[in-house]
Protein backbone atom coordinates (compact mmCIF):
# COMPACT_ATOMS: atom_id res chain seq x y z
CA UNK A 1 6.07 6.40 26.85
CA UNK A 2 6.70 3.36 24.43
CA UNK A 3 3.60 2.23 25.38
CA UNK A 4 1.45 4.71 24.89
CA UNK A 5 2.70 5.40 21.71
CA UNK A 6 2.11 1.57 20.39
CA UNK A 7 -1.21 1.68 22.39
CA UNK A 8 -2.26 5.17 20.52
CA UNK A 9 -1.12 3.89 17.35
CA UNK A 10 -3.12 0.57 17.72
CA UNK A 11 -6.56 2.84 18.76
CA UNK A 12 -5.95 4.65 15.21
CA UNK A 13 -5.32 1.41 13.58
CA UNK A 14 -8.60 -0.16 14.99
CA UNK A 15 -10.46 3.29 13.86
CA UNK A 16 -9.25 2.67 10.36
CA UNK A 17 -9.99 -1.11 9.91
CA UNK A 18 -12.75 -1.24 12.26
CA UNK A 19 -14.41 -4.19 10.18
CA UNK A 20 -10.96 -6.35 10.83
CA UNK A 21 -11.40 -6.13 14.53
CA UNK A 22 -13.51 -9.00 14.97
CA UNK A 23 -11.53 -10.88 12.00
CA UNK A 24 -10.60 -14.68 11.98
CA UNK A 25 -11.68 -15.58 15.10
CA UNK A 26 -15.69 -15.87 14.90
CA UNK A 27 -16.69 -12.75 16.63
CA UNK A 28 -18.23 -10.43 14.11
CA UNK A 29 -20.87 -7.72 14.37
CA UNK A 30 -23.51 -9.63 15.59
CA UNK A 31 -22.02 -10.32 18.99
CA UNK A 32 -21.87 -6.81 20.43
CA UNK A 33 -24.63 -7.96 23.09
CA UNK A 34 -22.00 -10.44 24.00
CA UNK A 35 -19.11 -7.97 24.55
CA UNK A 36 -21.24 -6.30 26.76
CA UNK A 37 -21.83 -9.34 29.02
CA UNK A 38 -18.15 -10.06 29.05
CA UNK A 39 -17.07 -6.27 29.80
CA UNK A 40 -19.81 -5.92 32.82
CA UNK A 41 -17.37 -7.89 35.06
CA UNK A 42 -19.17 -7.09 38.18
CA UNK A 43 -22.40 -8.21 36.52
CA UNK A 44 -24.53 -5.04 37.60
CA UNK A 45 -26.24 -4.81 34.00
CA UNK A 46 -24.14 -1.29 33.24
CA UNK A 47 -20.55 -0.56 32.69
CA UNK A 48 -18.05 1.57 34.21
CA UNK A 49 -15.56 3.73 32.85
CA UNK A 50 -12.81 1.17 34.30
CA UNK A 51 -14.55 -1.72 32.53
CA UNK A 52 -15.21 0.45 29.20
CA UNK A 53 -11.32 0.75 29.41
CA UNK A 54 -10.03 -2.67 29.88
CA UNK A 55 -12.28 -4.63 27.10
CA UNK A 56 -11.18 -1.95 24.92
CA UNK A 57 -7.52 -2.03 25.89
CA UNK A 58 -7.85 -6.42 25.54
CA UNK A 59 -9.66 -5.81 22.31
CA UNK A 60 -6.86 -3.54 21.01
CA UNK A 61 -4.13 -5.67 22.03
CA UNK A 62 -5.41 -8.47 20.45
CA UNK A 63 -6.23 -6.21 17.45
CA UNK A 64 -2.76 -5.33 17.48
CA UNK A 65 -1.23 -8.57 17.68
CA UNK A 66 -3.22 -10.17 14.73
CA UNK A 67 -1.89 -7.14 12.83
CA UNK A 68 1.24 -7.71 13.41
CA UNK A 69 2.22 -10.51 11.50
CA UNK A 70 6.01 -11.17 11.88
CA UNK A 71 5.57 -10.25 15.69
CA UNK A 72 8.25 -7.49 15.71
CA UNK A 73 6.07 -4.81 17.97
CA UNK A 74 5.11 -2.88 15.02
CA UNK A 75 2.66 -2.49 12.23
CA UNK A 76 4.34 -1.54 8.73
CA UNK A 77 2.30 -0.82 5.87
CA UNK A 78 2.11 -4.14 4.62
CA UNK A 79 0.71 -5.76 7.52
CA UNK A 80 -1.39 -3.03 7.44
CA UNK A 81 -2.79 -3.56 4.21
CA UNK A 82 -2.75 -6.97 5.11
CA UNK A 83 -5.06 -6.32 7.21
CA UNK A 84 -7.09 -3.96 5.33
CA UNK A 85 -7.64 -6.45 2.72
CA UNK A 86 -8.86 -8.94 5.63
CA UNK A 87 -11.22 -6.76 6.37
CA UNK A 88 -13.12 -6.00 3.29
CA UNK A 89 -12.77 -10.16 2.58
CA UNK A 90 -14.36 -10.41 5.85
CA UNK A 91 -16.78 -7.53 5.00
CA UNK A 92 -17.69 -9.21 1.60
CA UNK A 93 -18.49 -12.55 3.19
CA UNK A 94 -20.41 -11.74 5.74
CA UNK A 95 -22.84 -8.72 4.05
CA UNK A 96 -23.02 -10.07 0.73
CA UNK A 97 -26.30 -7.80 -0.80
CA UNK A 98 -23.79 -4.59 0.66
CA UNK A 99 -21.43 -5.77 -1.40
CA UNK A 100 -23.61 -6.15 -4.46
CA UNK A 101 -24.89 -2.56 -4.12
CA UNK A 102 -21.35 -1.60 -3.93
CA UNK A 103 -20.80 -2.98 -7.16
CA UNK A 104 -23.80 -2.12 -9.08
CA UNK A 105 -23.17 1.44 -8.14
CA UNK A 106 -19.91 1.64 -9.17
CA UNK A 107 -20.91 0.87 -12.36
């Protein structure tokens, strides 16, 4: 029951700070043809429900686990935020002329 709690609570996380799933460890959004490669284990060109679930349950522990910074099993809101902040850095970096839109619509 633990479990699924942490594991339900991780999926929400992941919704939230999509952008910070890929973060820190040189996998950003223009590898998705990649995942796909690495989640069709049986190499058949298409994926099944079974391997749609475990590359999102590895990707969501590992999300989970770079969220959680002191390693206690939990996210509080700081490591959130933490994590929130990594995100947009990330974000920023990486789609620069989004960024300047942002900004020149703002003001």
């Amino acid at each position: 029951m633990r479990f699924r709690k942490t594991a339900a609570f991780a999926a929400m996380l992941g919704l939230f700070a999509f952008g910070s799933a890929y973060a820190g460890d040189g996998e950003g959004c223009h590898k998705h043809g990649d995942g796909m490669k690495k989640s069709d284990t049986n190499n058949d060109g298409k994926l099944s429900y079974d391997e749609f679930r475990t590359s999102h349950e590895q990707r969501m522990e590992k999300h989970f686990k770079r969220m959680d910074a002191n390693s206690d099993g939990f996210v509080d809101a700081g490591e959130k935020q933490a994590a929130r902040d990594k995100a947009r850095e990330m974000f920023k970096k990486h789609h620069p002329q989004m960024q300047e839109q942002s900004d020149k619509s703002a003001s």
